[in-house]
C-alpha atoms as a PDB file:
ATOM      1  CA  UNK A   1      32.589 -66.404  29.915  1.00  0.00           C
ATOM      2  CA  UNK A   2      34.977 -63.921  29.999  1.00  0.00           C
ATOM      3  CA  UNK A   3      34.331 -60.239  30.181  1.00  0.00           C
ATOM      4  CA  UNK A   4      36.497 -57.890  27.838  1.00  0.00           C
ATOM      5  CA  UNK A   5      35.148 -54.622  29.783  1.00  0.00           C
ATOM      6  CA  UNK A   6      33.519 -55.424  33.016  1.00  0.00           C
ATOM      7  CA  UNK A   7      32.841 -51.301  32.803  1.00  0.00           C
ATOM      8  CA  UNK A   8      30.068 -51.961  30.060  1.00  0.00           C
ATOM      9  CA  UNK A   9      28.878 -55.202  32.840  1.00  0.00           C
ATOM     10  CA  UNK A  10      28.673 -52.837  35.417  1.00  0.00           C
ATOM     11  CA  UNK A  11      27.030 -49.736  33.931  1.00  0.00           C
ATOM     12  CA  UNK A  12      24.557 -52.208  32.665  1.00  0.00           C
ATOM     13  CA  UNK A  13      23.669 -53.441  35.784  1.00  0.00           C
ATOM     14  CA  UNK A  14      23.409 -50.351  38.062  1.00  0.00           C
ATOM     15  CA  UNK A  15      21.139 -49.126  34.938  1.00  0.00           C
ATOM     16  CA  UNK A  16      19.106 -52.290  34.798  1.00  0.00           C
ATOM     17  CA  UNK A  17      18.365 -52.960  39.004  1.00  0.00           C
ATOM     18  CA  UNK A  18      17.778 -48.619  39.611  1.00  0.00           C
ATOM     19  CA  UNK A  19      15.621 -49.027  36.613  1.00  0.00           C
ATOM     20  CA  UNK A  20      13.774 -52.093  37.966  1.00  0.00           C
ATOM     21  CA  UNK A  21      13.592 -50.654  41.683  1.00  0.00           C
ATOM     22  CA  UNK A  22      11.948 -46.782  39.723  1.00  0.00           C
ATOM     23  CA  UNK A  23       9.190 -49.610  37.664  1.00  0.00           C
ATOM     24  CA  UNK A  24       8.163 -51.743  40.139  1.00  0.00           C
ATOM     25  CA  UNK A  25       8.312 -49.461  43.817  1.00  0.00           C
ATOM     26  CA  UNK A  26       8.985 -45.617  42.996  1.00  0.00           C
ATOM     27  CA  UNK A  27       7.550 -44.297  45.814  1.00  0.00           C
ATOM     28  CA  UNK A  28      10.248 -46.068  48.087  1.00  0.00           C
ATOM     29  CA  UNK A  29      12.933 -45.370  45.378  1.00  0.00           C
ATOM     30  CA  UNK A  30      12.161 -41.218  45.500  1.00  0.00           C
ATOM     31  CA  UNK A  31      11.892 -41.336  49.503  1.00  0.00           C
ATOM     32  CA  UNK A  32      16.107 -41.496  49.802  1.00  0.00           C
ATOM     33  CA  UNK A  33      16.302 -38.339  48.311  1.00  0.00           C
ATOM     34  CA  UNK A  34      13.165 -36.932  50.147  1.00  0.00           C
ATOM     35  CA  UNK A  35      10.661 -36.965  47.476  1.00  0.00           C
ATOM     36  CA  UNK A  36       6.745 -38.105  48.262  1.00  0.00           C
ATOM     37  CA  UNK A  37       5.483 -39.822  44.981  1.00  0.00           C
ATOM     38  CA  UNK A  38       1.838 -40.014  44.937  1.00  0.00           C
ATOM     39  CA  UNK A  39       0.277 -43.026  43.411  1.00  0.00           C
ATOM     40  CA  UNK A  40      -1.219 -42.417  39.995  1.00  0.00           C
ATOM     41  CA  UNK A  41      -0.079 -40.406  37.552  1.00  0.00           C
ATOM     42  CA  UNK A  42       3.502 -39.414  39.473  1.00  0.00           C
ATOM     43  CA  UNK A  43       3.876 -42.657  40.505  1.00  0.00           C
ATOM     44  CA  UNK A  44       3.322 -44.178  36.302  1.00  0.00           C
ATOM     45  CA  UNK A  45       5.929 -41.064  35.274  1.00  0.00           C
ATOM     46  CA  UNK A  46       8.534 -42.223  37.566  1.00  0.00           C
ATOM     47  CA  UNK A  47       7.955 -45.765  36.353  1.00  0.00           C
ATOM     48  CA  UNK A  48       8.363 -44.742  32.153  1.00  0.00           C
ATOM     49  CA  UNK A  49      10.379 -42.592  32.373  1.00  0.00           C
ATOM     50  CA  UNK A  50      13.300 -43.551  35.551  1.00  0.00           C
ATOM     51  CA  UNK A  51      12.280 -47.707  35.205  1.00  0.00           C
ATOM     52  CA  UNK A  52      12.107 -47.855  31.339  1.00  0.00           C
ATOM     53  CA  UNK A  53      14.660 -45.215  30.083  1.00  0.00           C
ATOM     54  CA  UNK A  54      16.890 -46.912  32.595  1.00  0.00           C
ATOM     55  CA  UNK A  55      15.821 -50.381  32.068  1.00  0.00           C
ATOM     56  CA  UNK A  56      16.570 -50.039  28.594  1.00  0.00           C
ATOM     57  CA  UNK A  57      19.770 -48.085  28.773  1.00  0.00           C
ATOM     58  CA  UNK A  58      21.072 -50.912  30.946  1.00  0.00           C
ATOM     59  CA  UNK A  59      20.133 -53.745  28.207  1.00  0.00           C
ATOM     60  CA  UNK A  60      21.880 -51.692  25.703  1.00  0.00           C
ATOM     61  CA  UNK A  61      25.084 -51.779  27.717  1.00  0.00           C
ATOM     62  CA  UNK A  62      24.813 -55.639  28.781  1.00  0.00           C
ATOM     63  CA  UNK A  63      24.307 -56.602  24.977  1.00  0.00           C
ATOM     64  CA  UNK A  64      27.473 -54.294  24.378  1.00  0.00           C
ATOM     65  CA  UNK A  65      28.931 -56.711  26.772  1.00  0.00           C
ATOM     66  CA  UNK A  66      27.992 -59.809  24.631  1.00  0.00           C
ATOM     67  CA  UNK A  67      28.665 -58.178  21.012  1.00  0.00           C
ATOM     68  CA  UNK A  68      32.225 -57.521  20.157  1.00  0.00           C
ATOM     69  CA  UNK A  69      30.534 -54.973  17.280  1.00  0.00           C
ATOM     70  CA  UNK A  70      28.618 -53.081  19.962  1.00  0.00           C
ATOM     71  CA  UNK A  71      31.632 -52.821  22.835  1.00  0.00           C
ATOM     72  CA  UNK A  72      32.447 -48.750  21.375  1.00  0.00           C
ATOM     73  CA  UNK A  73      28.602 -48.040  21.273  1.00  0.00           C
ATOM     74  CA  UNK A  74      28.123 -48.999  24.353  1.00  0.00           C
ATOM     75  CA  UNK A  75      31.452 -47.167  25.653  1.00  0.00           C
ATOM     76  CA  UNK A  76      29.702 -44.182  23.997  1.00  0.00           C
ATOM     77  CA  UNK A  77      26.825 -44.836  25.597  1.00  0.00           C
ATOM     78  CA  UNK A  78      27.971 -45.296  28.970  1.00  0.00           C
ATOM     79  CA  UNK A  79      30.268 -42.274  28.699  1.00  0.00           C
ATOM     80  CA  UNK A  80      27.465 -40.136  27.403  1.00  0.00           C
ATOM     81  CA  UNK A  81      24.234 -41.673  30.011  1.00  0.00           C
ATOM     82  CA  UNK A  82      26.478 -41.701  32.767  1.00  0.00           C
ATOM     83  CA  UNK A  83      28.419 -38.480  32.634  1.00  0.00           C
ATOM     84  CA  UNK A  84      25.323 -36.311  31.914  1.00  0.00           C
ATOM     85  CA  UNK A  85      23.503 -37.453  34.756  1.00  0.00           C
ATOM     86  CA  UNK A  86      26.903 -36.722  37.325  1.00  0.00           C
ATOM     87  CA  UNK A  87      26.796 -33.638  35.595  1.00  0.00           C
ATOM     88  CA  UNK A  88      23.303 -32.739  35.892  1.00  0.00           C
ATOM     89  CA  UNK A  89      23.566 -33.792  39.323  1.00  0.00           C
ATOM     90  CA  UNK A  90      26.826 -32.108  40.488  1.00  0.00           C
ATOM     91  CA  UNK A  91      24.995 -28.684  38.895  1.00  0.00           C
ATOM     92  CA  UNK A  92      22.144 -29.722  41.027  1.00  0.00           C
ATOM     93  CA  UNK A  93      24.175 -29.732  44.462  1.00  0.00           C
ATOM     94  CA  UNK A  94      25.727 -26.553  43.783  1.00  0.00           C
ATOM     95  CA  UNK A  95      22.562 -24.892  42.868  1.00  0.00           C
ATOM     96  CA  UNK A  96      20.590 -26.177  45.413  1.00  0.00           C
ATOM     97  CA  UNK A  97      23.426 -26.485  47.854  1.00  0.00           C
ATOM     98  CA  UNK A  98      21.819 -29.623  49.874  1.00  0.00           C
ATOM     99  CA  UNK A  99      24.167 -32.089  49.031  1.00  0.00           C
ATOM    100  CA  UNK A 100      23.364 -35.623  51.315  1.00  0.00           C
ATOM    101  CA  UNK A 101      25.163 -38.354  51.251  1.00  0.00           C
ATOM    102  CA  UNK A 102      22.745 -40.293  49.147  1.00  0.00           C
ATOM    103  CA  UNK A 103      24.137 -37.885  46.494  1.00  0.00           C
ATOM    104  CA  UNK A 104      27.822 -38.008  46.908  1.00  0.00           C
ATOM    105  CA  UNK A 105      27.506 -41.149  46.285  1.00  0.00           C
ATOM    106  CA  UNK A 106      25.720 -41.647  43.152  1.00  0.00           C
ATOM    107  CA  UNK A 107      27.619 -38.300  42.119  1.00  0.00           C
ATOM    108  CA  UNK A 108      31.172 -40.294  42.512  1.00  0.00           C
ATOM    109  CA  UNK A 109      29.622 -43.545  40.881  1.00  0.00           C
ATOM    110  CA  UNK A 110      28.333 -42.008  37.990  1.00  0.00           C
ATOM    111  CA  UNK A 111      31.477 -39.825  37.353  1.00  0.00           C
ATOM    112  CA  UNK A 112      33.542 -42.913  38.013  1.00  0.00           C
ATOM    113  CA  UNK A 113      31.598 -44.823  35.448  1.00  0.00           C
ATOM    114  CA  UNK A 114      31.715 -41.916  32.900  1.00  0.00           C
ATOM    115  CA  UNK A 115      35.590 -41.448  33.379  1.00  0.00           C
ATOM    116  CA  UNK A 116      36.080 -45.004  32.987  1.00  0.00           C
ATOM    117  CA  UNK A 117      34.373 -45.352  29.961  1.00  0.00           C
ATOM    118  CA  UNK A 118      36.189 -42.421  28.619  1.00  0.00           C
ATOM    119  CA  UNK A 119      39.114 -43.793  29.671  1.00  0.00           C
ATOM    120  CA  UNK A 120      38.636 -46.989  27.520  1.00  0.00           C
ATOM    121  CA  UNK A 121      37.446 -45.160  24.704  1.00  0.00           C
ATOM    122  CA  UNK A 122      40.826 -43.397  24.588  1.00  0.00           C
ATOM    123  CA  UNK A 123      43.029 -45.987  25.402  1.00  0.00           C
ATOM    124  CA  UNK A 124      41.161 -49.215  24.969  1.00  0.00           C
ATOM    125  CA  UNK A 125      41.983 -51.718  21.948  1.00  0.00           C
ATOM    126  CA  UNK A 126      39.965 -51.159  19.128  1.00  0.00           C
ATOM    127  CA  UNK A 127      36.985 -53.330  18.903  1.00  0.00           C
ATOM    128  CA  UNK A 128      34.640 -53.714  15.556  1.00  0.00           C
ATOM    129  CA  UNK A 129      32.381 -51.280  14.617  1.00  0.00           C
ATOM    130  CA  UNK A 130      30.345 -53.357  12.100  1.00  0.00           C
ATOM    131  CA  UNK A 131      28.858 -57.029  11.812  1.00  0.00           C
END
């Protein structure tokens, strides 16, 4: 099969295996950036919330990858998910000012991802918008 916009293939699967690590062991998921997630009622709110919101956003983006009608949606999306949370997180580090590494590197993935996308949303063919 080939793969008009392997950024859509990516996004989708850094989305869907963060999302899966967050559902099924949070507690080892929070402890690279130094958080202790109780089990309970943390531990379920780290699942819904970083498992499914991810899980889902990274379904959306593989079915972009699959449906020509879906490729700018998912661009969109992908743009959007993944440049809000560099942005959040860059704001973060220079709030907080306790940047590790674990950080600078999702910081220059996710701002990767989100210039890419923006990138093909400029530039990129047109693809359909409709069924």
């Amino acid at each position: 099969m080939r793969i008009d916009n392997p950024l859509l293939a990516i996004g989708g699967v850094g989305f869907l295996a963060f999302g899966a690590w967050m559902l099924v062991a949070p507690q080892s998921a929070m402890t690279m950036v130094g958080l202790a997630v109780p089990d309970g009622a943390a531990a379920t709110e780290i699942r819904a919330f970083y498992g499914g919101l991810e899980l889902g956003l990274g379904a959306l983006l593989l079915a972009a990858v699959h449906k020509v009608q879906y490729q700018r949606a998912g661009l969109v999306l992908g743009c959007v998910s993944y440049g809000s949370i560099g942005g959040a997180r860059l704001l973060g580090m220079a709030v907080d000012r306790d940047p590790s590494a674990f950080l600078w590197l999702a910081l220059v993935i996710e701002l990767g991802l989100a210039a890419g996308y923006w990138w093909r949303l400029r530039t990129g063919k047109r693809v359909a918008t409709s069924g």
